[in-house]
N, C-alpha and C. Protein backbone atom coordinates (compact mmCIF):
# COMPACT_ATOMS: atom_id res chain seq x y z
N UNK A 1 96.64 4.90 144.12
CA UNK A 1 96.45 3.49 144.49
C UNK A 1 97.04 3.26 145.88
N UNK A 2 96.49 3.03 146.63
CA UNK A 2 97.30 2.27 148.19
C UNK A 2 97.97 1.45 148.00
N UNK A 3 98.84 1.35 149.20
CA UNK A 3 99.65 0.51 149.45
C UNK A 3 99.41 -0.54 149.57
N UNK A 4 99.92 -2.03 148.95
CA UNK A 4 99.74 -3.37 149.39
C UNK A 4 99.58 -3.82 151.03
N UNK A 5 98.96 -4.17 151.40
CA UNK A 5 99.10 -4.70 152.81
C UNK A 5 99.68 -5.80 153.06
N UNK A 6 100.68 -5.77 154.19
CA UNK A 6 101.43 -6.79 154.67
C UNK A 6 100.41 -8.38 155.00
N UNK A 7 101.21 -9.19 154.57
CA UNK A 7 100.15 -10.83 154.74
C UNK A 7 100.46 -11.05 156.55
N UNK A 8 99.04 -10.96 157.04
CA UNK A 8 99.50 -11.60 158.23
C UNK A 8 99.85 -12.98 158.18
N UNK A 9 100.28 -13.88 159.37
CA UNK A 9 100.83 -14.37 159.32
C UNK A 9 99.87 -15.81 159.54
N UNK A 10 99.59 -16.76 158.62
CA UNK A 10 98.85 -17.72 159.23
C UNK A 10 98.60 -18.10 160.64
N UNK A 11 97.70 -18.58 160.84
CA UNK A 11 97.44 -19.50 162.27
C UNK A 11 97.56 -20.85 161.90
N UNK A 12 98.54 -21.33 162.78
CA UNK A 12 99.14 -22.66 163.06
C UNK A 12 98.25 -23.94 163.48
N UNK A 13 98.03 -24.55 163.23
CA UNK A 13 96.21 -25.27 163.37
C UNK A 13 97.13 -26.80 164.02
N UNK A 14 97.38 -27.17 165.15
CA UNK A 14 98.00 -28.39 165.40
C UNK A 14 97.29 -29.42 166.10
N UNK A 15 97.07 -30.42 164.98
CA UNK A 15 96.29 -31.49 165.10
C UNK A 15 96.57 -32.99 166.07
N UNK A 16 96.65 -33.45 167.23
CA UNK A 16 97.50 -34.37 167.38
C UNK A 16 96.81 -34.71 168.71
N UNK A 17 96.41 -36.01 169.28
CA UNK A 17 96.11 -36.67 170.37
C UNK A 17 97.07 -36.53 171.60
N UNK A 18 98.00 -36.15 171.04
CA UNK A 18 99.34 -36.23 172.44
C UNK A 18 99.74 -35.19 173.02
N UNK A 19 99.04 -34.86 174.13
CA UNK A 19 99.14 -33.25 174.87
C UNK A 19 100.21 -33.18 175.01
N UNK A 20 101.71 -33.95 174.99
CA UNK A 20 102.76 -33.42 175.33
C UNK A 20 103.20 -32.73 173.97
N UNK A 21 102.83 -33.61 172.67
CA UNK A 21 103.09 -32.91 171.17
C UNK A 21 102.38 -32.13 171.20
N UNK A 22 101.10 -31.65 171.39
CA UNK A 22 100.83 -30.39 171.14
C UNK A 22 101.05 -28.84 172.27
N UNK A 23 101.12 -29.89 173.22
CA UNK A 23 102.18 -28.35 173.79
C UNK A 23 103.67 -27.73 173.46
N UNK A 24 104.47 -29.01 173.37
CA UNK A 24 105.92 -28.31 172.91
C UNK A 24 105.33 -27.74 171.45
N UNK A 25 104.92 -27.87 170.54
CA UNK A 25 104.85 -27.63 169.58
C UNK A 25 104.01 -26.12 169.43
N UNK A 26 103.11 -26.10 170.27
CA UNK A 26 102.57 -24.62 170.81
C UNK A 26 103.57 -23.48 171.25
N UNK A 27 103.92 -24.11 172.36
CA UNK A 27 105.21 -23.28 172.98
C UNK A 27 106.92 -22.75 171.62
N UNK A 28 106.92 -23.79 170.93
CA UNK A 28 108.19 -23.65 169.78
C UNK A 28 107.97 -22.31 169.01
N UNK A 29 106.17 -22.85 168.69
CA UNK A 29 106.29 -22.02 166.88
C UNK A 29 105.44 -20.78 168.22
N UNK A 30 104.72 -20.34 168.95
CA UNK A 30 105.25 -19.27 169.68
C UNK A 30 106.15 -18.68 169.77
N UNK A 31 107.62 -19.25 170.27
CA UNK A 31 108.67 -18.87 170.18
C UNK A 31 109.20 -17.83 168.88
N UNK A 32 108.88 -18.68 167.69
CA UNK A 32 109.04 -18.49 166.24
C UNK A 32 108.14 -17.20 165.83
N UNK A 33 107.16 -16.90 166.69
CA UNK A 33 106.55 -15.72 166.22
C UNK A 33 105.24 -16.31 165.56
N UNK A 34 104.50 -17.59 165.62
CA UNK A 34 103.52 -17.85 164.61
C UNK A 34 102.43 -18.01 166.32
N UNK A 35 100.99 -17.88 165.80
CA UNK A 35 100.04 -17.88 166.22
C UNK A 35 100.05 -19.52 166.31
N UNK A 36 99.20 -19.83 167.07
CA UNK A 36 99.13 -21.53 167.08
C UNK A 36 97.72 -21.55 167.86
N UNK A 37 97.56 -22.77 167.54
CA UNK A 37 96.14 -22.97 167.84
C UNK A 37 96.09 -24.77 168.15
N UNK A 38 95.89 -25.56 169.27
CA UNK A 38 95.61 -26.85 168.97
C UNK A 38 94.32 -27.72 169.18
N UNK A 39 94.24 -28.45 168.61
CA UNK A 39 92.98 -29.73 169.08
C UNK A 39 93.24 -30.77 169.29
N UNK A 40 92.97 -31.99 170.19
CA UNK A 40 93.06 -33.26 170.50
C UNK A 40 92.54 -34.30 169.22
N UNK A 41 91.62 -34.09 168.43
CA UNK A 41 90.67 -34.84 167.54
C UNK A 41 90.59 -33.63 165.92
N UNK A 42 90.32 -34.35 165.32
CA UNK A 42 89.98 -33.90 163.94
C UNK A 42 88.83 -33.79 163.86
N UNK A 43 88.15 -34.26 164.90
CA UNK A 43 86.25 -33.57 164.89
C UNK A 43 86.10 -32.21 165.69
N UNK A 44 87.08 -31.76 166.37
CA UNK A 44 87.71 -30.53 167.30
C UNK A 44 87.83 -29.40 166.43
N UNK A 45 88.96 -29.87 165.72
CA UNK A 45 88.94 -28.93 164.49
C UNK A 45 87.92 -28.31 163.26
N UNK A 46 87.52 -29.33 162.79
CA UNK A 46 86.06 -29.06 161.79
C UNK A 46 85.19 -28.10 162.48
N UNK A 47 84.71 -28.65 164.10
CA UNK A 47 84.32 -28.40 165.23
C UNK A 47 84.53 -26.44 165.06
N UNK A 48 85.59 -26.52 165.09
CA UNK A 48 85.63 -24.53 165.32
C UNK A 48 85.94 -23.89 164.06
N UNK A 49 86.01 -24.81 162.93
CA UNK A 49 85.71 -23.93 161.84
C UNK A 49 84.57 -23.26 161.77
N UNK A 50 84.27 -21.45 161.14
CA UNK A 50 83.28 -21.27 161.21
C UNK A 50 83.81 -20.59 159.50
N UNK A 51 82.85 -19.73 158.77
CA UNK A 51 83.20 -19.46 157.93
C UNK A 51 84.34 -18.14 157.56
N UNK A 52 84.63 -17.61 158.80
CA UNK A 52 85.06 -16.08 158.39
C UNK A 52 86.54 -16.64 158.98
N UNK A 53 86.91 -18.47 159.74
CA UNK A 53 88.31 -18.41 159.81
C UNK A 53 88.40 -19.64 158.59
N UNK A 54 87.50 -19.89 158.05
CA UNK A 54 87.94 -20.92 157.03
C UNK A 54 88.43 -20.24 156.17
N UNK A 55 87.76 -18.71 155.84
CA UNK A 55 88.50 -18.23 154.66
C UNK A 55 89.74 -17.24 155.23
N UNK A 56 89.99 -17.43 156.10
CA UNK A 56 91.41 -16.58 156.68
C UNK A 56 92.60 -18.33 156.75
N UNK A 57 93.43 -17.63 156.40
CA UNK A 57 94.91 -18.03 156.35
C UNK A 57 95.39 -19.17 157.37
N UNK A 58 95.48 -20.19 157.26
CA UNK A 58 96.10 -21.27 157.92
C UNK A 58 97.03 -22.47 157.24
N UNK A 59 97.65 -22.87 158.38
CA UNK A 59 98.85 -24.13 157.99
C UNK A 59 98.36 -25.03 158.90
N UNK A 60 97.70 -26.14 158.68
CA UNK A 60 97.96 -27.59 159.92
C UNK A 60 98.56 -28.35 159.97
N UNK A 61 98.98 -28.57 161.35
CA UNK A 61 100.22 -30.43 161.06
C UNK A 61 99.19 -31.00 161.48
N UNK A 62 98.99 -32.03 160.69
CA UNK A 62 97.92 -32.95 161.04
C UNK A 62 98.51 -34.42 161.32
N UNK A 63 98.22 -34.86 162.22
CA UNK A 63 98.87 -36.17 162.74
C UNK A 63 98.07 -37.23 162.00
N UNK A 64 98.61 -38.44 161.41
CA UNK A 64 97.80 -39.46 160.88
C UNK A 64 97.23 -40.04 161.76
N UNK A 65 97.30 -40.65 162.80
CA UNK A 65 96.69 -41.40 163.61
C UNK A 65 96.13 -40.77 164.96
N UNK A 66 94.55 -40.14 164.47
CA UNK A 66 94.10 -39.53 165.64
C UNK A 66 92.73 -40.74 166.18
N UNK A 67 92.54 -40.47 167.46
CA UNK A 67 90.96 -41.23 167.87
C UNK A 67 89.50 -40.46 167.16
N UNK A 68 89.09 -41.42 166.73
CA UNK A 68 88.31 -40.88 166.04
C UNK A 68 88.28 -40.75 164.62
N UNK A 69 88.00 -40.04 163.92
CA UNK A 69 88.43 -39.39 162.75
C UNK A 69 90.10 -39.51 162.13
N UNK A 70 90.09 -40.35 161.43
CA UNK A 70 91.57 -40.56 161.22
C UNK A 70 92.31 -38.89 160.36
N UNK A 71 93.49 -38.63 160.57
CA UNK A 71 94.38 -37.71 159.62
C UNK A 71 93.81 -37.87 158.10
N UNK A 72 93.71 -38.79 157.56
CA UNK A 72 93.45 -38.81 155.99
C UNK A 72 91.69 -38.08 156.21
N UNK A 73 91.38 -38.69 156.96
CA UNK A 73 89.14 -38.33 156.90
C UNK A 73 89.50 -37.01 157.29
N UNK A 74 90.25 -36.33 157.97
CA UNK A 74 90.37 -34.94 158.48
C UNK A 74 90.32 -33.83 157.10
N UNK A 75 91.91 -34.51 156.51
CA UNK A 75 92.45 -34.04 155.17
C UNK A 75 91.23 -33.77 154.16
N UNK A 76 90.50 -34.98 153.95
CA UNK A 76 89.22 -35.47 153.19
C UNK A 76 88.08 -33.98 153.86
N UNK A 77 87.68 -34.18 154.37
CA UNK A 77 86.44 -33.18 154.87
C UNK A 77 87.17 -31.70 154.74
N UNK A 78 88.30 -31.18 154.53
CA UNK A 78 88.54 -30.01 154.55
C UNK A 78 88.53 -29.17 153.25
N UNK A 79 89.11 -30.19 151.99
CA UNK A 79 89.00 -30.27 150.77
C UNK A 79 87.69 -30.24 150.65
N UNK A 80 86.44 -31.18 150.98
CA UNK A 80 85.05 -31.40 150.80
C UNK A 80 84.59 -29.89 151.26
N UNK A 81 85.41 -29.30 152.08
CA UNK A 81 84.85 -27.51 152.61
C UNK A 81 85.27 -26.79 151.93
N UNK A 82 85.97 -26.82 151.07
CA UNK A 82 87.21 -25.92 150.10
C UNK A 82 87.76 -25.39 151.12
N UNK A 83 88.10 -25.30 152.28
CA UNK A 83 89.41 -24.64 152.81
C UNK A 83 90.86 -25.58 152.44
N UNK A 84 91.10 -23.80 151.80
CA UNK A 84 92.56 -24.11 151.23
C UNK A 84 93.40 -24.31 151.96
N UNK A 85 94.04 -25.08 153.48
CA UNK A 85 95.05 -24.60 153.84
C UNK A 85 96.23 -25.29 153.66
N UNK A 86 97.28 -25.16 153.33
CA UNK A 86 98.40 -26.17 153.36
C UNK A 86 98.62 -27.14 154.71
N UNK A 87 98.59 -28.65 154.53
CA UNK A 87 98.61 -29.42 155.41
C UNK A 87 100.14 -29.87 155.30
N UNK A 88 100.36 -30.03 156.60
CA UNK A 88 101.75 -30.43 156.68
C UNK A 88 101.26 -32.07 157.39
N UNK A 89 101.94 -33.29 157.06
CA UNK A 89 101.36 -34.07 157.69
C UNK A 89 102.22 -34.96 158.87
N UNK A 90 101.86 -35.21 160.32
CA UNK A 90 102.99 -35.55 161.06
C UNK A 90 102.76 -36.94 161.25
N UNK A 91 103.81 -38.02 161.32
CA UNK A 91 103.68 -39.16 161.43
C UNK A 91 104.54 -40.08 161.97
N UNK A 92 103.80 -41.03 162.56
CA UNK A 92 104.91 -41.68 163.73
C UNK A 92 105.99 -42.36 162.22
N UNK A 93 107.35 -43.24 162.76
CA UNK A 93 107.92 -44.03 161.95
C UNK A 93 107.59 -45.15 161.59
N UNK A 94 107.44 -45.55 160.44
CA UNK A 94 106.57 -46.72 159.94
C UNK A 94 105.24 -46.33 158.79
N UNK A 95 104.60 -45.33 159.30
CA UNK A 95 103.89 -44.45 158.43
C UNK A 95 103.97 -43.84 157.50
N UNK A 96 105.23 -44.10 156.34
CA UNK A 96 105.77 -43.44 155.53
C UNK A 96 104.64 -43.37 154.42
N UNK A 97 104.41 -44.95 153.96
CA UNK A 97 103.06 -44.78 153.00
C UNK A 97 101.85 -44.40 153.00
N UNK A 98 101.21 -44.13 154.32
CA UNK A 98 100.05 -43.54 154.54
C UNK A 98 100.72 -41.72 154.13
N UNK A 99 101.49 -41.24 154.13
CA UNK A 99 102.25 -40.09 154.39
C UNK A 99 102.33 -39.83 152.89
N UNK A 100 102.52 -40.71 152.31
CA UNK A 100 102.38 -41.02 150.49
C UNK A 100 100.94 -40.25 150.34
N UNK A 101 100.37 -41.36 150.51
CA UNK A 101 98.41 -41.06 150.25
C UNK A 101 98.48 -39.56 150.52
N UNK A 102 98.67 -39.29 151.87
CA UNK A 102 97.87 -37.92 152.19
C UNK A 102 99.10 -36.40 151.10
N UNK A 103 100.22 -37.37 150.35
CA UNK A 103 101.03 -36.03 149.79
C UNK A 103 99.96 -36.00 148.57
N UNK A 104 99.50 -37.31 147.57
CA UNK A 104 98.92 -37.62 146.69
C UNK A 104 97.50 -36.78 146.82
N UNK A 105 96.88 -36.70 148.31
CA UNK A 105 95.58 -36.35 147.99
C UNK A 105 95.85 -34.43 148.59
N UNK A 106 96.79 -33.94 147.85
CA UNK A 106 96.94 -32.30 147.91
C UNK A 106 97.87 -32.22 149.62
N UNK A 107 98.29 -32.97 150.50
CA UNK A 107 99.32 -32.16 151.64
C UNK A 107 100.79 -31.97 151.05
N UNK A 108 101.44 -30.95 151.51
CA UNK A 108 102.14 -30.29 150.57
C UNK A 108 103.73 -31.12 151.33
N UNK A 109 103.94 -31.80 152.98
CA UNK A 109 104.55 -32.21 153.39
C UNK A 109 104.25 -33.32 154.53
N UNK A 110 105.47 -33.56 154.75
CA UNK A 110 105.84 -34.49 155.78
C UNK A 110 106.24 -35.10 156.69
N UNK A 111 106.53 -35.26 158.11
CA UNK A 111 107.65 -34.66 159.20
C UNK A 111 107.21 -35.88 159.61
N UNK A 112 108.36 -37.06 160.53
CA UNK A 112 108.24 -38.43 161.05
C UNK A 112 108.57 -37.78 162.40
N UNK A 113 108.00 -38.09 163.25
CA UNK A 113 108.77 -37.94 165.00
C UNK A 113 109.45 -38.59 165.09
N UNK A 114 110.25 -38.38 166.14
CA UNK A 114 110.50 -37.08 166.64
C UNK A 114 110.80 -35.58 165.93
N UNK A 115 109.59 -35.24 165.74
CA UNK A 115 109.97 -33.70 165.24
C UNK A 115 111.29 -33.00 165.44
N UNK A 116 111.72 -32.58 164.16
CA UNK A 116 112.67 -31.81 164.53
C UNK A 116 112.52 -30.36 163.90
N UNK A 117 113.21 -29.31 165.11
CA UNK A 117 112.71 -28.03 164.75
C UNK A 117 113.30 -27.77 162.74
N UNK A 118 114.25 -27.81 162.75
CA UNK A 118 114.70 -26.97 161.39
C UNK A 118 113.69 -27.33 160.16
N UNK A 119 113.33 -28.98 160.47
CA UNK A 119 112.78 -29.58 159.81
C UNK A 119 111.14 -28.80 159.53
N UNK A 120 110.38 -28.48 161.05
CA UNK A 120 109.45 -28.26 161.31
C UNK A 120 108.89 -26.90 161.07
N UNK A 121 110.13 -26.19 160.93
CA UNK A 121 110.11 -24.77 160.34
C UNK A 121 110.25 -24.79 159.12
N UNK A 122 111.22 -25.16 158.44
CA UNK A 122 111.30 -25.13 156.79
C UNK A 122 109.71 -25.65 156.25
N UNK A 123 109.13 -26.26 156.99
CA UNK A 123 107.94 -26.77 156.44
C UNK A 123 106.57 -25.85 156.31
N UNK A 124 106.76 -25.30 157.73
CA UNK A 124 106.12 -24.29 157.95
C UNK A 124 106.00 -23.10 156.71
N UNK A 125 107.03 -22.62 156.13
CA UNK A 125 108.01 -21.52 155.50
C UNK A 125 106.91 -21.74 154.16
N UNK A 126 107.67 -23.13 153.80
CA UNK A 126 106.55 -23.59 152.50
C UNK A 126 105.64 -23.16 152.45
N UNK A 127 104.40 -24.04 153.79
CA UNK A 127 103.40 -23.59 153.84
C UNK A 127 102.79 -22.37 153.35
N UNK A 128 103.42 -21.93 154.60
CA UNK A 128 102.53 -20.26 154.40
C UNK A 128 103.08 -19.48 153.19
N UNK A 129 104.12 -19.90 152.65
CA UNK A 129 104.28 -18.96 151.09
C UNK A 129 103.25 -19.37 150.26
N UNK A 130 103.10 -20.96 150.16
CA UNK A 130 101.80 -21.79 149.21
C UNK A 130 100.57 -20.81 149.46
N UNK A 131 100.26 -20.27 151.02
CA UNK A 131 99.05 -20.01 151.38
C UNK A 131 98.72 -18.50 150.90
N UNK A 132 100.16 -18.01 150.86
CA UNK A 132 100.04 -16.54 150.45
C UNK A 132 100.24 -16.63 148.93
N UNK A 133 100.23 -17.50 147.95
CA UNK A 133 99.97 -17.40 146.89
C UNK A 133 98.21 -17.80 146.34
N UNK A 134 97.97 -19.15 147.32
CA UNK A 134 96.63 -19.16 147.32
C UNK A 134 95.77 -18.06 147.14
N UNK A 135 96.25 -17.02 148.11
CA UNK A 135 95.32 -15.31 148.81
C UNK A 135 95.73 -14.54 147.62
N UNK A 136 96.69 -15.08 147.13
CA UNK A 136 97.25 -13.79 145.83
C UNK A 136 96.24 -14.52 144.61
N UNK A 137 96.69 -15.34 144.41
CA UNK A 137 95.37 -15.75 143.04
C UNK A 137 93.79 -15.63 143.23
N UNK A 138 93.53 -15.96 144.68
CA UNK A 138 92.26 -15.61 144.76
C UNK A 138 91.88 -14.09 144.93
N UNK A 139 92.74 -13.15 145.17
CA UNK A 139 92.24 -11.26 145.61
C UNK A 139 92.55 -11.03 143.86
N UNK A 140 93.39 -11.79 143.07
CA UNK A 140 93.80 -11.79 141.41
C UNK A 140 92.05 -12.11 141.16
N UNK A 141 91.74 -12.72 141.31
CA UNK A 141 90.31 -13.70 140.73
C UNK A 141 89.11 -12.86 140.93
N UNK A 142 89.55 -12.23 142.08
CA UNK A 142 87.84 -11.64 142.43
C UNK A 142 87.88 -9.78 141.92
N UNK A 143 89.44 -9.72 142.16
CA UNK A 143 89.52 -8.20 140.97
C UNK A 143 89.04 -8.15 139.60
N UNK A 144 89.65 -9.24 139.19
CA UNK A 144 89.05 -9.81 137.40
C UNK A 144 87.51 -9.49 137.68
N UNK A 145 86.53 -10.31 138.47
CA UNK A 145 85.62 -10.19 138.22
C UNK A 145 84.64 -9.34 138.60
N UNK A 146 85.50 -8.38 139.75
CA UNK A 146 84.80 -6.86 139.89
C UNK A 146 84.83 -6.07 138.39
N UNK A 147 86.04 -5.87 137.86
CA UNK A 147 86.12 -5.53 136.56
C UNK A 147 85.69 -5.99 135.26
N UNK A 148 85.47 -6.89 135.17
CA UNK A 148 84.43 -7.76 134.32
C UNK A 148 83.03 -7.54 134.55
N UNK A 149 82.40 -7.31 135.67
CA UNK A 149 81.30 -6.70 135.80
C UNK A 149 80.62 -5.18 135.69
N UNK A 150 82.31 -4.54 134.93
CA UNK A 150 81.84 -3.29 134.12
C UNK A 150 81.67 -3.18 132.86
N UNK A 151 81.71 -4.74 132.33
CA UNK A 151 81.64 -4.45 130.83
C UNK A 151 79.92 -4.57 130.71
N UNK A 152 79.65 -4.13 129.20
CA UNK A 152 78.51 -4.48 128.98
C UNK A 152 78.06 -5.80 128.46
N UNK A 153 76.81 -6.17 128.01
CA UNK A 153 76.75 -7.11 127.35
C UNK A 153 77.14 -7.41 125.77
N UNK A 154 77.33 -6.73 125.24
CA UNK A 154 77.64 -6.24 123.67
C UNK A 154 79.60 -6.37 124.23
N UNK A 155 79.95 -5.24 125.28
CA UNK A 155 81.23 -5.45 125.23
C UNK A 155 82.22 -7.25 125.75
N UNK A 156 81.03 -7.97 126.29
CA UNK A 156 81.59 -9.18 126.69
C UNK A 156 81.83 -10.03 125.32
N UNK A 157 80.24 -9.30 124.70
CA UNK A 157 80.73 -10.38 123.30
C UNK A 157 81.91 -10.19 122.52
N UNK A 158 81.77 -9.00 122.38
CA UNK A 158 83.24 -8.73 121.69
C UNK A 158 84.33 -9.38 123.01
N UNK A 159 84.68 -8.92 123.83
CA UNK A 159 86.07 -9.69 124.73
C UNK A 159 85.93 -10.91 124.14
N UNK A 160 84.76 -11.68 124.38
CA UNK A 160 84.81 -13.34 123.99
C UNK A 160 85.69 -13.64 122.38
N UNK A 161 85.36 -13.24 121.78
CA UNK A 161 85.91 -12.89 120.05
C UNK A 161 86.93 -12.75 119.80
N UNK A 162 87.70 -11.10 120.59
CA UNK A 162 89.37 -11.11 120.82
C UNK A 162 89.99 -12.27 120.88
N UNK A 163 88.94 -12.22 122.71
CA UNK A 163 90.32 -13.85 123.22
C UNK A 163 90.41 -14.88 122.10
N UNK A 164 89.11 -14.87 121.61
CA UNK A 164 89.19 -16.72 120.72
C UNK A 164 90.74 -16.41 119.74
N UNK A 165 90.55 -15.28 119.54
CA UNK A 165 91.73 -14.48 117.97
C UNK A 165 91.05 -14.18 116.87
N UNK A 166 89.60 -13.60 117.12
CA UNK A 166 88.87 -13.11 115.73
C UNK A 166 89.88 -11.80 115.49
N UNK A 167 89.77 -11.47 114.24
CA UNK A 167 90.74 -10.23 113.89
C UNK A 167 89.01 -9.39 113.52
N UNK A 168 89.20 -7.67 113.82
CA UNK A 168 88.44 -7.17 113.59
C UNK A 168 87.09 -7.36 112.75
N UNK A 169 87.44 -7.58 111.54
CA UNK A 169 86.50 -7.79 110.63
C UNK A 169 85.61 -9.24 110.85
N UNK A 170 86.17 -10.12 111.61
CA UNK A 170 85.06 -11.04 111.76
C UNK A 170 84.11 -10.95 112.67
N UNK A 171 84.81 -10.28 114.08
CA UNK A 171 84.27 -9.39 114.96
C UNK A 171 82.59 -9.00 114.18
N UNK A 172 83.12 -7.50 113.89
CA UNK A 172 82.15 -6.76 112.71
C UNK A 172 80.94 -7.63 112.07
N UNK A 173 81.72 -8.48 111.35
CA UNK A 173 80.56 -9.33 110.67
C UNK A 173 79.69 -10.23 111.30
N UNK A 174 80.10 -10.64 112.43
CA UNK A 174 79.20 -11.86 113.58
C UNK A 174 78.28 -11.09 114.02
N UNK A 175 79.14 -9.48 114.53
CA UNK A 175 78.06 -9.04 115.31
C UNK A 175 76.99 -7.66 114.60
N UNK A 176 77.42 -7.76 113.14
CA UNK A 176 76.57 -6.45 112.32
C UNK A 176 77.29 -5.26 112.73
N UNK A 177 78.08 -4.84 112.72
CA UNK A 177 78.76 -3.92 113.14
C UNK A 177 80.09 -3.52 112.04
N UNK A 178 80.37 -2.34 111.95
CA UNK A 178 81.38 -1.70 111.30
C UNK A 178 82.52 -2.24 112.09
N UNK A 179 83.91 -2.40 111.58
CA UNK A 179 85.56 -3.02 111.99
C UNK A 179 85.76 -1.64 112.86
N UNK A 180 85.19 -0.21 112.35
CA UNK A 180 85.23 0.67 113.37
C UNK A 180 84.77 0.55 114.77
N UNK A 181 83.66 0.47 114.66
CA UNK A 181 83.11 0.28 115.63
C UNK A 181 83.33 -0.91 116.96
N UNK A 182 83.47 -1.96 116.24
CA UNK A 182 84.63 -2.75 117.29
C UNK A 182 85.46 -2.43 117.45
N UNK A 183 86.57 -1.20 117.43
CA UNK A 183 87.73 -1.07 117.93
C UNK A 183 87.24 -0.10 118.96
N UNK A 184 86.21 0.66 119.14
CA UNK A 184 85.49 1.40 120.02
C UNK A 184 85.41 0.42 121.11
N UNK A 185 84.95 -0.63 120.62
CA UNK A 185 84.66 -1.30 121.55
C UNK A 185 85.47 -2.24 122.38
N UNK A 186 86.72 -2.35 121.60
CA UNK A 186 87.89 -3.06 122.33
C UNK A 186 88.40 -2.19 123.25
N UNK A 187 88.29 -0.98 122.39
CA UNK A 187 89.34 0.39 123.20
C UNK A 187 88.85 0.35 124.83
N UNK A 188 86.94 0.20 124.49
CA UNK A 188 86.43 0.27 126.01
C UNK A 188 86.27 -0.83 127.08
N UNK A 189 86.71 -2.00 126.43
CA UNK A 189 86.81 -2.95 127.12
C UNK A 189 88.27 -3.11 127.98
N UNK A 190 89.62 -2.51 127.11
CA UNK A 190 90.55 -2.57 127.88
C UNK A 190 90.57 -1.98 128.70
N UNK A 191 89.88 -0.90 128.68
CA UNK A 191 90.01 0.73 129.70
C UNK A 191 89.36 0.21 130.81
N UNK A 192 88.20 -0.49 131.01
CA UNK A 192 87.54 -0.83 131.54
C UNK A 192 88.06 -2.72 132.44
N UNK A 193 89.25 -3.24 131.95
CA UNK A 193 89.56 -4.13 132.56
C UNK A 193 90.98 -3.25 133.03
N UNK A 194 91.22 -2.07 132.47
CA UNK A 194 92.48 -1.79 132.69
C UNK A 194 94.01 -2.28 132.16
N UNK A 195 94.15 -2.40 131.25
CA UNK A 195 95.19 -3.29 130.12
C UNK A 195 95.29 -2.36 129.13
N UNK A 196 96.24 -1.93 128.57
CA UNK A 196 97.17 -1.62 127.34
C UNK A 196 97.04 -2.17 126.65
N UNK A 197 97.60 -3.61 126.73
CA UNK A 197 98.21 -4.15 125.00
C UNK A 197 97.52 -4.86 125.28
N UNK A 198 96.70 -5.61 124.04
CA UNK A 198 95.90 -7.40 123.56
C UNK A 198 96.38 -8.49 124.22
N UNK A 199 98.10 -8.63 124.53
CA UNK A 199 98.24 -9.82 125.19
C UNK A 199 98.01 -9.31 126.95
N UNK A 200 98.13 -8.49 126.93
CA UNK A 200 97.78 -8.33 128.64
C UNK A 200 96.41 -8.74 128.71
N UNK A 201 95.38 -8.31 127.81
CA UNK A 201 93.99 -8.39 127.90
C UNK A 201 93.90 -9.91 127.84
N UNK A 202 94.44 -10.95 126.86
CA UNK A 202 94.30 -12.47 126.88
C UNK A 202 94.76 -13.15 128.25
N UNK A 203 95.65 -12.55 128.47
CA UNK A 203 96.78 -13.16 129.72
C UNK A 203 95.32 -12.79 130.92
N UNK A 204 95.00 -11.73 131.20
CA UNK A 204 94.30 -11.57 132.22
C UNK A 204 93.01 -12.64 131.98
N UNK A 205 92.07 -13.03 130.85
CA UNK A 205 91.25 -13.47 130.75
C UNK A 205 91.83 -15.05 131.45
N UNK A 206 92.99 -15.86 130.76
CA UNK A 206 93.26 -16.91 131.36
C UNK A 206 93.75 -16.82 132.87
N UNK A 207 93.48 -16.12 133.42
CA UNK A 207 93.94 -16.22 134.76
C UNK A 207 93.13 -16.93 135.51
């Protein structure tokens, strides 16, 4: 089996009308070692999504109050794309309850300006762990179903049966078959998802 590969490191997606905020903020998390990337507008952004970086790894601070396209419609259309990325959301003072809405509708944080670094990093940190669990359940999701696409059709029915908690013999009887013969067939279904014991085999199905 190979080695796991190291998670690169998100790209920094910084959303904000105010070229002086999005340059220090370029120049910082540079500093910090993160990739960064900015736009003036939230139609900028949508704008250079294409599909092969929607499904690669990102964190945005998204400012609530952009021209145009407000922070929440930004938030809104990205969800409407399924890109997963953790939104961090930045907001002048006074904005606390709009900052509410956008935690309510899936952003994972919140930062008032004047930004402050410790603040702006710990947030970051979140982020991209959220994002590298995202990438872990989804490379989890699509292994399941490479391996699921070695069973047969006879062996799915039986998996379906296990999981519910048929015990052998009802197995057998639903499907005309000997209690032997379904254990043939469990035997080849685990081998074939790769699992040992019955609860590994349930546990993997609810994943």
């Amino acid at each position: 089996m190979s080695a796991p590969q190291p998670h690169p490191t998100p790209v920094v997606y910084i959303v904000d009308d105010d070229l002086g905020v999005r340059d220090s903020l370029q120049i910082l998390l540079r500093l910090h070692g993160y990739a960064a990337m900015s736009f003036s507008t939230g139609e900028a952004l949508l704008a250079s999504l294409d599909e092969s970086r929607a499904r690669a790894g990102g964190v945005v601070l998204l400012d609530l109050r952009l021209p145009g396209m407000s922070g929440a419609q930004v938030q809104a259309e990205l969800a409407a794309r399924k890109v997963q990325w953790p939104i961090v959301i930045l907001t002048a003072h006074g904005d606390v309850a709009s900052a509410r809405n956008a935690l309510k509708a899936g952003a994972i944080d919140f930062i008032e300006k004047p930004i402050q670094e410790p603040v702006l990093l710990a947030a970051l940190e979140h982020g991209i762990s959220q994002q590298r669990a995202i990438e872990s359940d989804a490379a989890r999701k699509a292994d399941f179903e490479r391996r699921l696409a070695r069973l047969t059709p006879r062996e799915r029915e039986v998996l379906a049966m296990i999981v519910e908690g048929r015990h052998n013999r009802e197995v057998a009887q639903v499907l005309g078959i000997s209690p032997r013969t379904v254990e043939v067939y469990k035997a080849r279904v685990m081998d074939k998802l790769d699992v040992e014991r019955l609860p590994d085999l349930i546990r993997l199905t609810l994943t």
